[in-house]
PDB file of N, CA and C in Angstrom:
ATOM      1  N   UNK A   1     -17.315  53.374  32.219  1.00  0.00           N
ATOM      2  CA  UNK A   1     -16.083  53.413  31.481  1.00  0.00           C
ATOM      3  C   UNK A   1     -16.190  54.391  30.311  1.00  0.00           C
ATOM      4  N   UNK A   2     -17.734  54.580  29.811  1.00  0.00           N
ATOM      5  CA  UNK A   2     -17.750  55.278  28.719  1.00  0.00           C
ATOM      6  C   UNK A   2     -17.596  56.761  28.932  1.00  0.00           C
ATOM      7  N   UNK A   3     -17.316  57.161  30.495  1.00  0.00           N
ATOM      8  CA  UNK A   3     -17.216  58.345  30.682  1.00  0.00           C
ATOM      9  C   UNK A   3     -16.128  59.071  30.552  1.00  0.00           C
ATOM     10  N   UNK A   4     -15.122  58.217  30.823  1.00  0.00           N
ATOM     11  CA  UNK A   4     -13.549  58.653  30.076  1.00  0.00           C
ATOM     12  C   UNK A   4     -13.326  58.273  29.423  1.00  0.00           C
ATOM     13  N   UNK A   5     -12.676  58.653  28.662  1.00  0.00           N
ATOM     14  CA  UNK A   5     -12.579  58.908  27.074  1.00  0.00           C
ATOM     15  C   UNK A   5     -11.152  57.989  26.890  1.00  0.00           C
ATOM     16  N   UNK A   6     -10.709  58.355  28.182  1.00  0.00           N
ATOM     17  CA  UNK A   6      -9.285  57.829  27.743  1.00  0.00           C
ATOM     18  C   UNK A   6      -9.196  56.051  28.147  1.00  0.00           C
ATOM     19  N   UNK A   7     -10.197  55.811  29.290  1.00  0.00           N
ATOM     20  CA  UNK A   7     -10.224  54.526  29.763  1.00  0.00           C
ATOM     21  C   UNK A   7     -10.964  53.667  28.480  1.00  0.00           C
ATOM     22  N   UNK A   8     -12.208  54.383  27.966  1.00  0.00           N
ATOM     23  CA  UNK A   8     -12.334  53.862  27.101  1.00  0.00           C
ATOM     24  C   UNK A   8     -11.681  53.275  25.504  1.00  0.00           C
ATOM     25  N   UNK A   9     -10.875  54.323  25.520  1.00  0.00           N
ATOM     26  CA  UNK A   9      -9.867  54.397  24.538  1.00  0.00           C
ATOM     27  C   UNK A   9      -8.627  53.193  25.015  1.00  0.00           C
ATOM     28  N   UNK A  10      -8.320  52.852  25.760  1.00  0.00           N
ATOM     29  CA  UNK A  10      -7.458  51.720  26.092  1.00  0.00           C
ATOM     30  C   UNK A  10      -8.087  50.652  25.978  1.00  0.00           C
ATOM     31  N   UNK A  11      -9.130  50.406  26.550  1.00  0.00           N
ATOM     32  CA  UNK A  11     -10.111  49.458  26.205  1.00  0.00           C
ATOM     33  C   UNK A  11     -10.682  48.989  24.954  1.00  0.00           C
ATOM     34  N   UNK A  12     -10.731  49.658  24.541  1.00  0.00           N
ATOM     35  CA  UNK A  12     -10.705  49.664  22.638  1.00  0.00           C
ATOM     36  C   UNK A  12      -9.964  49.212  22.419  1.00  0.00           C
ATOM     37  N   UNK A  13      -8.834  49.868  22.905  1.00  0.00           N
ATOM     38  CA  UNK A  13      -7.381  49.214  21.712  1.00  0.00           C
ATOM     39  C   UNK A  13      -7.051  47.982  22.343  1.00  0.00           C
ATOM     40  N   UNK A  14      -7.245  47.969  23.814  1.00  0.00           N
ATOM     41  CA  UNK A  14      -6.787  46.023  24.516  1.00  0.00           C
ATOM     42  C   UNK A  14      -7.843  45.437  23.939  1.00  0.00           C
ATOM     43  N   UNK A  15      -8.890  45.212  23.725  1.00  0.00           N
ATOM     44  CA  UNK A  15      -9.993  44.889  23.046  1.00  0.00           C
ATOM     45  C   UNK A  15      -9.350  43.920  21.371  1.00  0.00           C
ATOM     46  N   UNK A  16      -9.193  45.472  20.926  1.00  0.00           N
ATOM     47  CA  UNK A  16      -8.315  44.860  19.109  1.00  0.00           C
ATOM     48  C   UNK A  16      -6.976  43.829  19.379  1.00  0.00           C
ATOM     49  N   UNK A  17      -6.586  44.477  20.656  1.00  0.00           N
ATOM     50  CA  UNK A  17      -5.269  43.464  20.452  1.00  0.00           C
ATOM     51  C   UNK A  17      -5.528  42.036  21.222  1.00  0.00           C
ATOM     52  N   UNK A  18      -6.365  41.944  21.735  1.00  0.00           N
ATOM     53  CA  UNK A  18      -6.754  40.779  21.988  1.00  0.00           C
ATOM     54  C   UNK A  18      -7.167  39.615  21.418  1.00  0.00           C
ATOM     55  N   UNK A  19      -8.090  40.220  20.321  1.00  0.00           N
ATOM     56  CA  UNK A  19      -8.582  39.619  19.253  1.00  0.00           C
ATOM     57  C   UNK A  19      -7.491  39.762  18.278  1.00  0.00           C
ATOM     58  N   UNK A  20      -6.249  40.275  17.548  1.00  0.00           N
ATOM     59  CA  UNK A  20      -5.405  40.007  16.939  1.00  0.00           C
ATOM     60  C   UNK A  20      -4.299  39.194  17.493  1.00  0.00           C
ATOM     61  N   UNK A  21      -4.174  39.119  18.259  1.00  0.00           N
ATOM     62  CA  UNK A  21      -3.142  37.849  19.559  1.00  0.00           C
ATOM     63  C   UNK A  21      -4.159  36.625  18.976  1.00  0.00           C
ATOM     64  N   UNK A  22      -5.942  36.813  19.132  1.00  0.00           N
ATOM     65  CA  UNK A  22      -6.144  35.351  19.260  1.00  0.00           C
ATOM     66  C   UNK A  22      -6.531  34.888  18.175  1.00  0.00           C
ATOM     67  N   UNK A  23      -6.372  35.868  16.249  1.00  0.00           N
ATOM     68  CA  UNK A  23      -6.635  35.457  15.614  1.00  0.00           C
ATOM     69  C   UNK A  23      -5.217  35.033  14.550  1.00  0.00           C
ATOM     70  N   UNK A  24      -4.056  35.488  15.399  1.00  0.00           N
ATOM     71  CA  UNK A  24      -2.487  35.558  14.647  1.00  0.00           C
ATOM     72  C   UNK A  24      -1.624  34.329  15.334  1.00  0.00           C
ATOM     73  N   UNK A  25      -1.986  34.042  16.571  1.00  0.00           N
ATOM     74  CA  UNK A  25      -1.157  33.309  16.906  1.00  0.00           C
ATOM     75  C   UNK A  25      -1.659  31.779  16.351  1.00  0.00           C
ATOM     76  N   UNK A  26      -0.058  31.146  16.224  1.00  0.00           N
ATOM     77  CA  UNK A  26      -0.324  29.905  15.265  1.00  0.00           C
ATOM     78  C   UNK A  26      -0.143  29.005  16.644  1.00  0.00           C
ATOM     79  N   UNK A  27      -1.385  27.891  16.305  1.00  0.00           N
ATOM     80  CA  UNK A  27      -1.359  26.663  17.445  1.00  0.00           C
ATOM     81  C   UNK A  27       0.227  26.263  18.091  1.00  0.00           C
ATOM     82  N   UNK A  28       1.462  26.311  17.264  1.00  0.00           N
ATOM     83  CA  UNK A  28       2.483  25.487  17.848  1.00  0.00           C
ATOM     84  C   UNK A  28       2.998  26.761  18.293  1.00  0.00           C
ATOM     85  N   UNK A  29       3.112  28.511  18.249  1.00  0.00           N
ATOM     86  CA  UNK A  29       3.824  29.302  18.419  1.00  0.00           C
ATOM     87  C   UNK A  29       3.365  29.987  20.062  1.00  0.00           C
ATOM     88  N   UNK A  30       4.206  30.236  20.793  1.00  0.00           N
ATOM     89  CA  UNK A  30       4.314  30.957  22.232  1.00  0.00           C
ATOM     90  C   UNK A  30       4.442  32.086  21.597  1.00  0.00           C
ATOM     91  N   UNK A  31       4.764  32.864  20.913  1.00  0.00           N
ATOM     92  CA  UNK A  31       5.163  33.967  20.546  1.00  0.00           C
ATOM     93  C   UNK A  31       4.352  34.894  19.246  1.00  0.00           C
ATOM     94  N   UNK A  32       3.538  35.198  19.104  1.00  0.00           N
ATOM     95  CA  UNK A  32       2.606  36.116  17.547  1.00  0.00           C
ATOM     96  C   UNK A  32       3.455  37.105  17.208  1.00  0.00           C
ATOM     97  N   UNK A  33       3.653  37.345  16.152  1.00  0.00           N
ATOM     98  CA  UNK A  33       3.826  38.468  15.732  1.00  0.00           C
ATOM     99  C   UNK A  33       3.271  39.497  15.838  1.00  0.00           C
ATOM    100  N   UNK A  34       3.428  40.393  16.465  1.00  0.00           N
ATOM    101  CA  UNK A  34       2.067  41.519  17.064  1.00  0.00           C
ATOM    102  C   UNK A  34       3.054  42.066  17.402  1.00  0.00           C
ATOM    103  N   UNK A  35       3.099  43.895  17.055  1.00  0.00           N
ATOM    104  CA  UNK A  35       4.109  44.726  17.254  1.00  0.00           C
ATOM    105  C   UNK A  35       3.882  46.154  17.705  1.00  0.00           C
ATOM    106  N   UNK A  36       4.114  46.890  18.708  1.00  0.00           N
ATOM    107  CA  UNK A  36       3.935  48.418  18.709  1.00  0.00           C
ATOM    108  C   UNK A  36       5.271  49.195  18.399  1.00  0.00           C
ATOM    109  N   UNK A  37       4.764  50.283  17.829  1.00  0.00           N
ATOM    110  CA  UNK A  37       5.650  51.242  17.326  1.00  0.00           C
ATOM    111  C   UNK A  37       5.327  52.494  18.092  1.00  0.00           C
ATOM    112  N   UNK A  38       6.808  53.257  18.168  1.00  0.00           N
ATOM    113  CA  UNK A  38       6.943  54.567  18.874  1.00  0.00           C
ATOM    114  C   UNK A  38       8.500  55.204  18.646  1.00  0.00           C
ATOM    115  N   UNK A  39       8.001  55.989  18.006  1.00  0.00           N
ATOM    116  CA  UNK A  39       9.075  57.002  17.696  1.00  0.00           C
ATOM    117  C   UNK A  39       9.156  58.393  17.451  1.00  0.00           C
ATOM    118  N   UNK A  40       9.788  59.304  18.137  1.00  0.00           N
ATOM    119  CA  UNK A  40       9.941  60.578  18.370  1.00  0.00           C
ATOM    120  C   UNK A  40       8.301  61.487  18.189  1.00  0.00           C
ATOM    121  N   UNK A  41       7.803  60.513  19.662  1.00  0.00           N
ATOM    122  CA  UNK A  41       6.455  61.072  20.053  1.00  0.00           C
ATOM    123  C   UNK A  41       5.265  60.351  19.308  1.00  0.00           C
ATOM    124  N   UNK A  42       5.513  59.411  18.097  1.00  0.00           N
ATOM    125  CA  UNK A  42       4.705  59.387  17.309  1.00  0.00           C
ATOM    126  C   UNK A  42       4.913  57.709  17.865  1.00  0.00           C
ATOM    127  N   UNK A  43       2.918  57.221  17.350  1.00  0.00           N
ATOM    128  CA  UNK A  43       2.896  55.808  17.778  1.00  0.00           C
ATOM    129  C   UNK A  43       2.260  55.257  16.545  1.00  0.00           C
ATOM    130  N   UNK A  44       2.350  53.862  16.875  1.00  0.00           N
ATOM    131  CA  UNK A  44       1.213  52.736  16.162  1.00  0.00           C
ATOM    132  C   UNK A  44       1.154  51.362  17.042  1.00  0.00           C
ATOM    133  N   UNK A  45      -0.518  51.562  17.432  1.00  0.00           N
ATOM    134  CA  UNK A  45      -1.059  50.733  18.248  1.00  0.00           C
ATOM    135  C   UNK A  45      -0.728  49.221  17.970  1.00  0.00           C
ATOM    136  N   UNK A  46      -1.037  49.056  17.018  1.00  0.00           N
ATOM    137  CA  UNK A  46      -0.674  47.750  16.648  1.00  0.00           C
ATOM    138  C   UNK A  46       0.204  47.652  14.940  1.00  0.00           C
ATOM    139  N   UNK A  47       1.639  47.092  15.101  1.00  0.00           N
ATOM    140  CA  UNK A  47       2.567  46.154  13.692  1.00  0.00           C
ATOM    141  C   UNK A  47       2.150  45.012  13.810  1.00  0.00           C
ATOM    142  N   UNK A  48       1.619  44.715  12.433  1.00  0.00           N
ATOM    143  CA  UNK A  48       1.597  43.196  11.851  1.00  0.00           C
ATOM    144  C   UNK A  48       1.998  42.782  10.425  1.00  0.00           C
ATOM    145  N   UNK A  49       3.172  41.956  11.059  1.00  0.00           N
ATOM    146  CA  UNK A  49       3.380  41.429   9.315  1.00  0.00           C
ATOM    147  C   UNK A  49       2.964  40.217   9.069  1.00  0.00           C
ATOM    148  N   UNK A  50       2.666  40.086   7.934  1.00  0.00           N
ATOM    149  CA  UNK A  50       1.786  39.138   7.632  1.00  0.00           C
ATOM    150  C   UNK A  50       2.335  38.363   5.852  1.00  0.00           C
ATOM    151  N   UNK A  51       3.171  37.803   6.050  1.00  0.00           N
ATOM    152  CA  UNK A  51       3.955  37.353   5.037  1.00  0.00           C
ATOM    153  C   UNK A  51       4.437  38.065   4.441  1.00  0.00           C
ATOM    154  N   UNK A  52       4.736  38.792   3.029  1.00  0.00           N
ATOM    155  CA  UNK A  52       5.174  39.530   2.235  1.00  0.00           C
ATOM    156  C   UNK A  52       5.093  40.987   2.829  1.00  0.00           C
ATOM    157  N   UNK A  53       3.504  41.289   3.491  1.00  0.00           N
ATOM    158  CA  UNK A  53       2.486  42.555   4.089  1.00  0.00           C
ATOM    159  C   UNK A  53       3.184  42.948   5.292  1.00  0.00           C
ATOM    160  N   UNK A  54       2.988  44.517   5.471  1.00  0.00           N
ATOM    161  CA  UNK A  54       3.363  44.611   6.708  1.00  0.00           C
ATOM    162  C   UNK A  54       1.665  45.560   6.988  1.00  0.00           C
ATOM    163  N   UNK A  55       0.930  45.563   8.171  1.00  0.00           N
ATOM    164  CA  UNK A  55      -0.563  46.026   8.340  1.00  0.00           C
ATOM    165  C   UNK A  55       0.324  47.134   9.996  1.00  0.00           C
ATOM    166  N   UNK A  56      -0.246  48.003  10.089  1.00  0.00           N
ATOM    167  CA  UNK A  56       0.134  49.206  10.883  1.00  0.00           C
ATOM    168  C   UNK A  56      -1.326  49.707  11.371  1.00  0.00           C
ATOM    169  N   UNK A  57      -1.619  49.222  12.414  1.00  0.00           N
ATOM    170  CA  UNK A  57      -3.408  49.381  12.970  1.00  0.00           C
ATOM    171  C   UNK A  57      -3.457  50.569  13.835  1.00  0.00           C
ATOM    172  N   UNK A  58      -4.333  51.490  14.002  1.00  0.00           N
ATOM    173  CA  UNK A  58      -3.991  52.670  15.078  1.00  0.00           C
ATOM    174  C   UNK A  58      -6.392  52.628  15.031  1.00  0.00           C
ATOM    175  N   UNK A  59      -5.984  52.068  16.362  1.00  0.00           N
ATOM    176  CA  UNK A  59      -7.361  52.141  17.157  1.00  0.00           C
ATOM    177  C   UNK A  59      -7.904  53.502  17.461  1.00  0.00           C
ATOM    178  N   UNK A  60      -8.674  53.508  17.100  1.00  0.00           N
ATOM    179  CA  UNK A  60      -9.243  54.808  17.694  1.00  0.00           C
ATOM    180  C   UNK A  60     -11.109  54.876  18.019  1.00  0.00           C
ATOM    181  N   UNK A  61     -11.712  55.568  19.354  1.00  0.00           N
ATOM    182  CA  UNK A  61     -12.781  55.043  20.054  1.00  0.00           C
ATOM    183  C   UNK A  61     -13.412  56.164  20.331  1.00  0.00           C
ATOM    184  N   UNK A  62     -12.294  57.612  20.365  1.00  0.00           N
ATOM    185  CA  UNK A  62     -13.516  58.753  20.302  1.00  0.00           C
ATOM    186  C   UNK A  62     -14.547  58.926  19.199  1.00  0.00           C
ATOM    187  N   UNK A  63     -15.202  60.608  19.782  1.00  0.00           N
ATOM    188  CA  UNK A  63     -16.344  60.465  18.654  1.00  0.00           C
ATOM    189  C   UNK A  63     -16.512  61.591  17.593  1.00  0.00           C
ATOM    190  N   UNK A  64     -14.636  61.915  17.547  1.00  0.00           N
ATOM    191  CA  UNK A  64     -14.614  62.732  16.127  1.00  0.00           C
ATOM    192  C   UNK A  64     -13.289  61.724  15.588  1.00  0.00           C
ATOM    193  N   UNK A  65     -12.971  62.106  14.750  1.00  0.00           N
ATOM    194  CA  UNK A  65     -11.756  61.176  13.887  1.00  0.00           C
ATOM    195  C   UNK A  65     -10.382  61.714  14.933  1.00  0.00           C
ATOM    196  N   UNK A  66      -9.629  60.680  15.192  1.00  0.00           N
ATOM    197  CA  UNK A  66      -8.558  61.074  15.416  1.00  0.00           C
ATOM    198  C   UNK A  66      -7.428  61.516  14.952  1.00  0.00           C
ATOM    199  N   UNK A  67      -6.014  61.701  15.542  1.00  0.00           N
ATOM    200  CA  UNK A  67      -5.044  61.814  15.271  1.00  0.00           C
ATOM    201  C   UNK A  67      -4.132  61.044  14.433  1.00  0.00           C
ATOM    202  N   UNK A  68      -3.958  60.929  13.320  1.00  0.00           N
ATOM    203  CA  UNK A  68      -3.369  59.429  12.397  1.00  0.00           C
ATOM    204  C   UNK A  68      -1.950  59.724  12.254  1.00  0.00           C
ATOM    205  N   UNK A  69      -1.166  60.413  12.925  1.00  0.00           N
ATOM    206  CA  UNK A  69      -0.099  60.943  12.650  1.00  0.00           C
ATOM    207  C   UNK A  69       0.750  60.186  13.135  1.00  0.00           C
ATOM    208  N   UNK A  70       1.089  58.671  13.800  1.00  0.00           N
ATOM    209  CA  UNK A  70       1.984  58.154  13.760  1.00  0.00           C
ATOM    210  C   UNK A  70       1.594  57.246  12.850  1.00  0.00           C
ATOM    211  N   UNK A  71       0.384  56.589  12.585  1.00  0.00           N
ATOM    212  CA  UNK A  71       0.856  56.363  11.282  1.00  0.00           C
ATOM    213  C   UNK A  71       1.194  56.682   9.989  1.00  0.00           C
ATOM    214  N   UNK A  72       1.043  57.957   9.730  1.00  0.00           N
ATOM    215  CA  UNK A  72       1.880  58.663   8.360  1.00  0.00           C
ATOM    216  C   UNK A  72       3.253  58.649   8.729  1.00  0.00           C
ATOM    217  N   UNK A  73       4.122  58.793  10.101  1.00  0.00           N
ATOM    218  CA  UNK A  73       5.149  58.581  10.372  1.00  0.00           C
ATOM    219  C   UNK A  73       5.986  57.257  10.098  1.00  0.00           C
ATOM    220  N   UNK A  74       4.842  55.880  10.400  1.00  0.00           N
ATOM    221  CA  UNK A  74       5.167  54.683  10.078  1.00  0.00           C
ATOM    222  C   UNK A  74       5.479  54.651   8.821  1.00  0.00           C
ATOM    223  N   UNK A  75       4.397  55.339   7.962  1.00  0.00           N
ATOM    224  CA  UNK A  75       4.551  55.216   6.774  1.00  0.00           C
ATOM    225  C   UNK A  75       5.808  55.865   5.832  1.00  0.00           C
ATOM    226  N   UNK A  76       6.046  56.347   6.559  1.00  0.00           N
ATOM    227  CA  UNK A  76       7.508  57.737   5.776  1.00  0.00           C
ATOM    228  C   UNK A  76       8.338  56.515   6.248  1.00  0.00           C
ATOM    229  N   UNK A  77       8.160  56.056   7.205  1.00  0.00           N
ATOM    230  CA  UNK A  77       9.723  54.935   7.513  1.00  0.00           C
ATOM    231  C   UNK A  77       9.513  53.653   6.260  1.00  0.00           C
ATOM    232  N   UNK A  78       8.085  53.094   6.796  1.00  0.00           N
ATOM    233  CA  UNK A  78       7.900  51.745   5.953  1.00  0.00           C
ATOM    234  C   UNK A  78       6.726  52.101   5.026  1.00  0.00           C
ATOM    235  N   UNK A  79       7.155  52.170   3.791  1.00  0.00           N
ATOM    236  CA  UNK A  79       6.006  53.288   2.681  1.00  0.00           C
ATOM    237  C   UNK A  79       5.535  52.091   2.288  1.00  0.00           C
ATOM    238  N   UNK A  80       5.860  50.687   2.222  1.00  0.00           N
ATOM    239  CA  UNK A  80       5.170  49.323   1.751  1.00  0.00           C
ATOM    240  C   UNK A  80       3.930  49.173   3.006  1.00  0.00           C
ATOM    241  N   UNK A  81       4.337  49.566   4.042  1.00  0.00           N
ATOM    242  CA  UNK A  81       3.203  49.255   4.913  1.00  0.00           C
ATOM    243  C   UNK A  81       1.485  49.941   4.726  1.00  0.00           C
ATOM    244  N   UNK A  82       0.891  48.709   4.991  1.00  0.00           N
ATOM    245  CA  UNK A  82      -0.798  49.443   4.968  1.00  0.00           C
ATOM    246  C   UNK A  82      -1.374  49.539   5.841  1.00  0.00           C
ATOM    247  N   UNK A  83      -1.790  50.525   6.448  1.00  0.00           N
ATOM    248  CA  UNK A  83      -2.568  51.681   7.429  1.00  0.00           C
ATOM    249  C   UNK A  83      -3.371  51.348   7.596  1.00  0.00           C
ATOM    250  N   UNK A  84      -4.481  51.004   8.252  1.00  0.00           N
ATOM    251  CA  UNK A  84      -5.908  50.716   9.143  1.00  0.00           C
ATOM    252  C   UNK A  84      -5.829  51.662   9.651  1.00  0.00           C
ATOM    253  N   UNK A  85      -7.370  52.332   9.843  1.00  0.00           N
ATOM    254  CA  UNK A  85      -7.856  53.098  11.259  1.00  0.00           C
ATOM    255  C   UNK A  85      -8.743  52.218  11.677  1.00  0.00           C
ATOM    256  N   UNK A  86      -9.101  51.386  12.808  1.00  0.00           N
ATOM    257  CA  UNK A  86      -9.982  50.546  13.167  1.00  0.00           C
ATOM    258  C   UNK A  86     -11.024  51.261  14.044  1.00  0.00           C
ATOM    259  N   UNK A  87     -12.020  51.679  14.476  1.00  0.00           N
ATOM    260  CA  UNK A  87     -12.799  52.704  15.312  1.00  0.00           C
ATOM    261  C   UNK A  87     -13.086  54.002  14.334  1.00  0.00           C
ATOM    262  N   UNK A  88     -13.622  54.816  14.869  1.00  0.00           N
ATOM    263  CA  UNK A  88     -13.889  56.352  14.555  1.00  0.00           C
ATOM    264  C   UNK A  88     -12.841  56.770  13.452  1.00  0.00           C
ATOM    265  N   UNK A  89     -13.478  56.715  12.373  1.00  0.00           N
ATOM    266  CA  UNK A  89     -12.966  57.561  11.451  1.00  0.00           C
ATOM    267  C   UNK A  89     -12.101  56.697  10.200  1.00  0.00           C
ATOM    268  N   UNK A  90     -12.476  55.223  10.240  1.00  0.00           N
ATOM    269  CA  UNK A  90     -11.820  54.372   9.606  1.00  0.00           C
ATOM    270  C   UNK A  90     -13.307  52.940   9.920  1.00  0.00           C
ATOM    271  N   UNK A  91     -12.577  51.577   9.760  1.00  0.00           N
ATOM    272  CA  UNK A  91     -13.415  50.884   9.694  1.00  0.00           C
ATOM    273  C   UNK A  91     -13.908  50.637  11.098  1.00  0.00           C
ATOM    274  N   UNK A  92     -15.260  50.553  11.284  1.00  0.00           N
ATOM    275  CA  UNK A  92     -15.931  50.628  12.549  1.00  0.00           C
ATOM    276  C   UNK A  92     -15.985  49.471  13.306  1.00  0.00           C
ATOM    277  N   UNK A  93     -15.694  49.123  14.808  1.00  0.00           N
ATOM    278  CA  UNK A  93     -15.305  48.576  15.504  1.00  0.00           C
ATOM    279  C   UNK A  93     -15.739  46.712  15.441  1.00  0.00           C
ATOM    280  N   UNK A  94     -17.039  46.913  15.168  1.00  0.00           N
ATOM    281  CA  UNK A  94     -18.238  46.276  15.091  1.00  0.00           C
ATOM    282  C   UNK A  94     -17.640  45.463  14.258  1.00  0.00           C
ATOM    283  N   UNK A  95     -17.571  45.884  13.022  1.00  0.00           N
ATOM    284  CA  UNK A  95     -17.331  45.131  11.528  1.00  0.00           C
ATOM    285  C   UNK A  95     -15.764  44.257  11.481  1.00  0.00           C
ATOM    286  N   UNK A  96     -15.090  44.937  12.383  1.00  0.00           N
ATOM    287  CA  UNK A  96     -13.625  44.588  12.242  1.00  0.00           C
ATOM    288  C   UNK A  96     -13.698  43.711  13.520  1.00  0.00           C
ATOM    289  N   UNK A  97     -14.683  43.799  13.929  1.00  0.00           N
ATOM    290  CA  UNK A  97     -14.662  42.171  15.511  1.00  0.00           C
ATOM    291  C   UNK A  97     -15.455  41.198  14.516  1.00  0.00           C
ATOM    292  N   UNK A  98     -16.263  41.713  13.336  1.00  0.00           N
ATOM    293  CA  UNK A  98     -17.201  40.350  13.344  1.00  0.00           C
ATOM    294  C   UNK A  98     -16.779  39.865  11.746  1.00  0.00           C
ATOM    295  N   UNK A  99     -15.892  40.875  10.839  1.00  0.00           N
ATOM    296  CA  UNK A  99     -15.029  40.346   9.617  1.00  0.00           C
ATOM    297  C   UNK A  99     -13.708  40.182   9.363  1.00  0.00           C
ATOM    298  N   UNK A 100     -13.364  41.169  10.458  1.00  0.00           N
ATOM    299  CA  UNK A 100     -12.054  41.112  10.180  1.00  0.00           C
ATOM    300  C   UNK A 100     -11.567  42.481   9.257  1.00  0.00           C
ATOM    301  N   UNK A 101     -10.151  42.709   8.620  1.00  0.00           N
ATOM    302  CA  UNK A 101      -9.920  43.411   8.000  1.00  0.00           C
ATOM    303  C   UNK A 101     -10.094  43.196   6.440  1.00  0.00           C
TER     304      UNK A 101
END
């Protein structure tokens, strides 16, 4: 898997959202708050609001820094929101499975 870049890269990010599904959803709720964004080409892997907070996560698994440009886009829309890079080039994969953000 580690040979494509891109399989791996999905895997990463189903990976984070797996573990944010199973650390957001509340015992009585069918439904988490867990959100993707996409707009005019531009993405964010994972929206989470989180009471007052809104958190805007963009996974990333290659092995130079990526592209952060939908979330500066998120951010021009929702300038209260706070940005994560989780993987390469932000907080490392490892730390954010075993602390959290």
């Amino acid at each position: 898997v580690r040979a494509s870049a891109d399989l791996w890269g999905r895997l990463g990010a189903s990976a984070v959202g797996a573990e944010l599904l199973a650390r957001r959803r509340p015992p009585s709720s069918e439904q988490p708050a867990l959100y993707y964004w996409h707009e005019a080409g531009r993405e964010v892997d994972y929206v989470v609001p989180d009471g007052q907070d809104l958190f805007a996560l963009e996974v990333k698994s290659g092995r130079q820094r990526g592209n952060v440009q939908g979330l500066d886009a998120f951010r021009a829309t929702f300038p209260q929101a706070r940005p994560l890079v989780v993987g390469t080039g932000g907080l490392e994969l490892q730390h954010w499975f075993v602390h959290g953000a």
